[in-house]
C-alpha atoms as a PDB file:
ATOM      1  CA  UNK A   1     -71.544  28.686  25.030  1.00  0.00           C
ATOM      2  CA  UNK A   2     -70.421  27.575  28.370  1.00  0.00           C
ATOM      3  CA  UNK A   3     -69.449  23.647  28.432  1.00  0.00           C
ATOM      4  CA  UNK A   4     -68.143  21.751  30.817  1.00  0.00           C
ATOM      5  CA  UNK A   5     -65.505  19.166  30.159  1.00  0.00           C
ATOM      6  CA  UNK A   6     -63.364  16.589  32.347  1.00  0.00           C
ATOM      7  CA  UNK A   7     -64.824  19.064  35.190  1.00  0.00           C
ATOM      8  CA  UNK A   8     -63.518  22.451  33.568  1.00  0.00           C
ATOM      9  CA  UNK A   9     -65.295  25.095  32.285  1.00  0.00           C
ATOM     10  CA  UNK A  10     -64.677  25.925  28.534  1.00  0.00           C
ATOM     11  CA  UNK A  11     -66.415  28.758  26.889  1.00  0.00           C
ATOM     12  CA  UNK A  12     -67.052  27.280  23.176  1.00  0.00           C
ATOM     13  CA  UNK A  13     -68.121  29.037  19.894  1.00  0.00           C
ATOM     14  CA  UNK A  14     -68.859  27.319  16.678  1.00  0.00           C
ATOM     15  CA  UNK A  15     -66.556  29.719  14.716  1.00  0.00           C
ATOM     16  CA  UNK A  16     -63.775  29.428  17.630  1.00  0.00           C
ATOM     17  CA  UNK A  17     -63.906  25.542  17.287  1.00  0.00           C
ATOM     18  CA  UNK A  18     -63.896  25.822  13.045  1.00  0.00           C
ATOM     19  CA  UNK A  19     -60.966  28.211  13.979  1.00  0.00           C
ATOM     20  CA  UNK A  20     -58.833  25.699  16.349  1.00  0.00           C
ATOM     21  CA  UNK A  21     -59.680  22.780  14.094  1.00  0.00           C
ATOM     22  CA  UNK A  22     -58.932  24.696  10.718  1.00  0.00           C
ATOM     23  CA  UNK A  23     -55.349  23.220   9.359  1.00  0.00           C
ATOM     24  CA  UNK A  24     -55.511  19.854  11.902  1.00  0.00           C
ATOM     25  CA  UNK A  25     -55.511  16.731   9.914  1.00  0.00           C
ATOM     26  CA  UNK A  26     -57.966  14.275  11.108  1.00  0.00           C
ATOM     27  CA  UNK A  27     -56.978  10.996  12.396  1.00  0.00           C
ATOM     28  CA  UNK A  28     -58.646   7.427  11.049  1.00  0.00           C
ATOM     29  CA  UNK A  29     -62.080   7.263  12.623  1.00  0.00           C
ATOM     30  CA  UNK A  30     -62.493   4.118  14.794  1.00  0.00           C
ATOM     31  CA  UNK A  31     -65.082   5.693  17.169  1.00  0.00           C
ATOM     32  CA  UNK A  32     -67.778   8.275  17.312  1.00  0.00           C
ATOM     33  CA  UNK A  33     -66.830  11.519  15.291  1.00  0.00           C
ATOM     34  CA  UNK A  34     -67.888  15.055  14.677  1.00  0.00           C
ATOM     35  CA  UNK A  35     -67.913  16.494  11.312  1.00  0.00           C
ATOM     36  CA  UNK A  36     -66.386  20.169  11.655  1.00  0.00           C
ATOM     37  CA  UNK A  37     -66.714  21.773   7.866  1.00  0.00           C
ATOM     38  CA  UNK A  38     -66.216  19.213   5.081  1.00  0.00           C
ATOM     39  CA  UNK A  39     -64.021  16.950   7.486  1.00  0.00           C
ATOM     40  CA  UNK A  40     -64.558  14.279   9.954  1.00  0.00           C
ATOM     41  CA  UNK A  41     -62.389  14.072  13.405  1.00  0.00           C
ATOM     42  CA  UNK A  42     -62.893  11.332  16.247  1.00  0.00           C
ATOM     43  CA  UNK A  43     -64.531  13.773  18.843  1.00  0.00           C
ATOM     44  CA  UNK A  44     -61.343  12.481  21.001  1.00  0.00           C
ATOM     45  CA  UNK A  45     -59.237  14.241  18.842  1.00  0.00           C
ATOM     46  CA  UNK A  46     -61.650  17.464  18.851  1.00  0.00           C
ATOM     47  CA  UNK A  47     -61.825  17.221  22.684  1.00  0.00           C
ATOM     48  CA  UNK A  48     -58.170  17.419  22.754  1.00  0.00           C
ATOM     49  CA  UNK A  49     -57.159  19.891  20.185  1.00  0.00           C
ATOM     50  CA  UNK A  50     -60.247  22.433  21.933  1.00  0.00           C
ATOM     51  CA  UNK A  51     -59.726  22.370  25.527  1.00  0.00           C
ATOM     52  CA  UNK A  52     -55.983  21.615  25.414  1.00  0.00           C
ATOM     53  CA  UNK A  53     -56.253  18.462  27.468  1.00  0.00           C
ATOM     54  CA  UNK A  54     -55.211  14.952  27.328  1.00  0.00           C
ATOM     55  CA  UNK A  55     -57.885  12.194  25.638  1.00  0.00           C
ATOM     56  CA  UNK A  56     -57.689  10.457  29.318  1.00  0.00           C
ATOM     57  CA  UNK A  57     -59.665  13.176  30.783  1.00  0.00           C
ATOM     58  CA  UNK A  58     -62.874  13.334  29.698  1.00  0.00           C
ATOM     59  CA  UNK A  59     -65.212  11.004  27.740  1.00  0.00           C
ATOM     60  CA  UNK A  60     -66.380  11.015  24.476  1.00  0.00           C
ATOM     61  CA  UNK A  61     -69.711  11.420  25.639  1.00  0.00           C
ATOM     62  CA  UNK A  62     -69.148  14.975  27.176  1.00  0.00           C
ATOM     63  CA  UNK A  63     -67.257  16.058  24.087  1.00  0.00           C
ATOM     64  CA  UNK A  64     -70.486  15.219  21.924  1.00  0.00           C
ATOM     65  CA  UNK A  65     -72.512  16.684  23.826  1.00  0.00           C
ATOM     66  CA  UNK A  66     -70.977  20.135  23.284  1.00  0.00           C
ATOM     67  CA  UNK A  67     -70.482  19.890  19.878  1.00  0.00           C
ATOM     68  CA  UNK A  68     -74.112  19.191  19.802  1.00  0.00           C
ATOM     69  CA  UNK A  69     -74.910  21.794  21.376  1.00  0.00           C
ATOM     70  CA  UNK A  70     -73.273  24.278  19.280  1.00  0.00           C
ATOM     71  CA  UNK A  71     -74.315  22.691  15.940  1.00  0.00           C
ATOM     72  CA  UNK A  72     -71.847  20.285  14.617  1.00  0.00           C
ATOM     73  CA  UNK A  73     -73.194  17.089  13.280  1.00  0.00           C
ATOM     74  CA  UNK A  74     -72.223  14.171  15.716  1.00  0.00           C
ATOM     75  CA  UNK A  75     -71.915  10.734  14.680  1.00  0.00           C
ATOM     76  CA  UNK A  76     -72.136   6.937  16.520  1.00  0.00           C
ATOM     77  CA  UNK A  77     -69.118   4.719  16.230  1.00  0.00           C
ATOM     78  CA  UNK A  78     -69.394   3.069  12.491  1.00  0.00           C
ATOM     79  CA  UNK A  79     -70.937  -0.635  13.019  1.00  0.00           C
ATOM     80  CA  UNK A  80     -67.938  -3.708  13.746  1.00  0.00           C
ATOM     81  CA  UNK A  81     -66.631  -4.581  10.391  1.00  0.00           C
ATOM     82  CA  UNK A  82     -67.895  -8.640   9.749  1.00  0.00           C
ATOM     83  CA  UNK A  83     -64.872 -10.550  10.916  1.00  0.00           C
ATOM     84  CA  UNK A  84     -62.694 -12.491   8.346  1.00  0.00           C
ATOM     85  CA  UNK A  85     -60.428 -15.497   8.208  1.00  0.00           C
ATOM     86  CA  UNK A  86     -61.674 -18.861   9.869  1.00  0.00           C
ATOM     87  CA  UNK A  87     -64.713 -17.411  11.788  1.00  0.00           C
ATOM     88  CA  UNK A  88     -66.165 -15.626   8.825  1.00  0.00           C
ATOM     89  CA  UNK A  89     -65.698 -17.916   6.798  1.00  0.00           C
ATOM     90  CA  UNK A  90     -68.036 -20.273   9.128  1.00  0.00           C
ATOM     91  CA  UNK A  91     -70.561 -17.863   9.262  1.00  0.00           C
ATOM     92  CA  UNK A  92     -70.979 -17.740   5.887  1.00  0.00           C
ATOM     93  CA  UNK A  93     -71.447 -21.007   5.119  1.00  0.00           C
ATOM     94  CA  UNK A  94     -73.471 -21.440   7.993  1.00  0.00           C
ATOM     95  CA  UNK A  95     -75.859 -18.701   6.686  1.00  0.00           C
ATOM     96  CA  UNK A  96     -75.377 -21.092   2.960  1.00  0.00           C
ATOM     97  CA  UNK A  97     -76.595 -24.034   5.110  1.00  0.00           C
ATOM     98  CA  UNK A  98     -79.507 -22.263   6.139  1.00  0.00           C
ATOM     99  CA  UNK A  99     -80.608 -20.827   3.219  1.00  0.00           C
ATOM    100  CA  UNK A 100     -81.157 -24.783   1.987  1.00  0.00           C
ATOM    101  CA  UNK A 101     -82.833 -26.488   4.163  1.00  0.00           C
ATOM    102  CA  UNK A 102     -85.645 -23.337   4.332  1.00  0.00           C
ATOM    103  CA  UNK A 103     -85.979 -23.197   0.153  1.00  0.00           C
END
């Protein structure tokens, strides 16, 4: 399948991307992420390892889009972890507070 990414043409496979990705650890997953056989890679990582380029030259976005497109199951960025120390801490007792004055 013909993609285009950071303005080049790439022609893409499904077996030729299981193929360049086969033996490539994946990295932690902080962002969105493609899951190529039984492992999960940041689609940055994909994007780079598959067209040879550097993760400054093309977005996320366009990267998704082609593993879409040839089958891979795509996922969002996980949700913002709840934040700790001082601020968290307010929050929860905050949401304490609440939950008293409405029972």
């Amino acid at each position: 399948m013909r993609c285009v990414i950071a303005r080049f043409p790439f022609d893409l496979t499904t077996s030729g991307v299981i193929q360049s990705m086969k033996g490539v650890a994946p990295e932690q997953v902080t962002g969105a992420s493609v899951t190529i056989g039984r492992r999960t890679y940041p689609v940055k990582q994909v994007g780079q390892v598959i067209t040879g380029q550097d993760r400054r030259d093309f977005s996320a976005g366009e990267v998704l889009r082609a593993m879409a497109r040839l089958g891979f199951t795509c996922h969002a960025a996980p949700p913002a972890a709840e934040p700790t120390g001082l601020l968290g801490l307010l929050r929860q007792g905050s949401a304490l507070l609440d939950a008293d004055r409405s029972a």
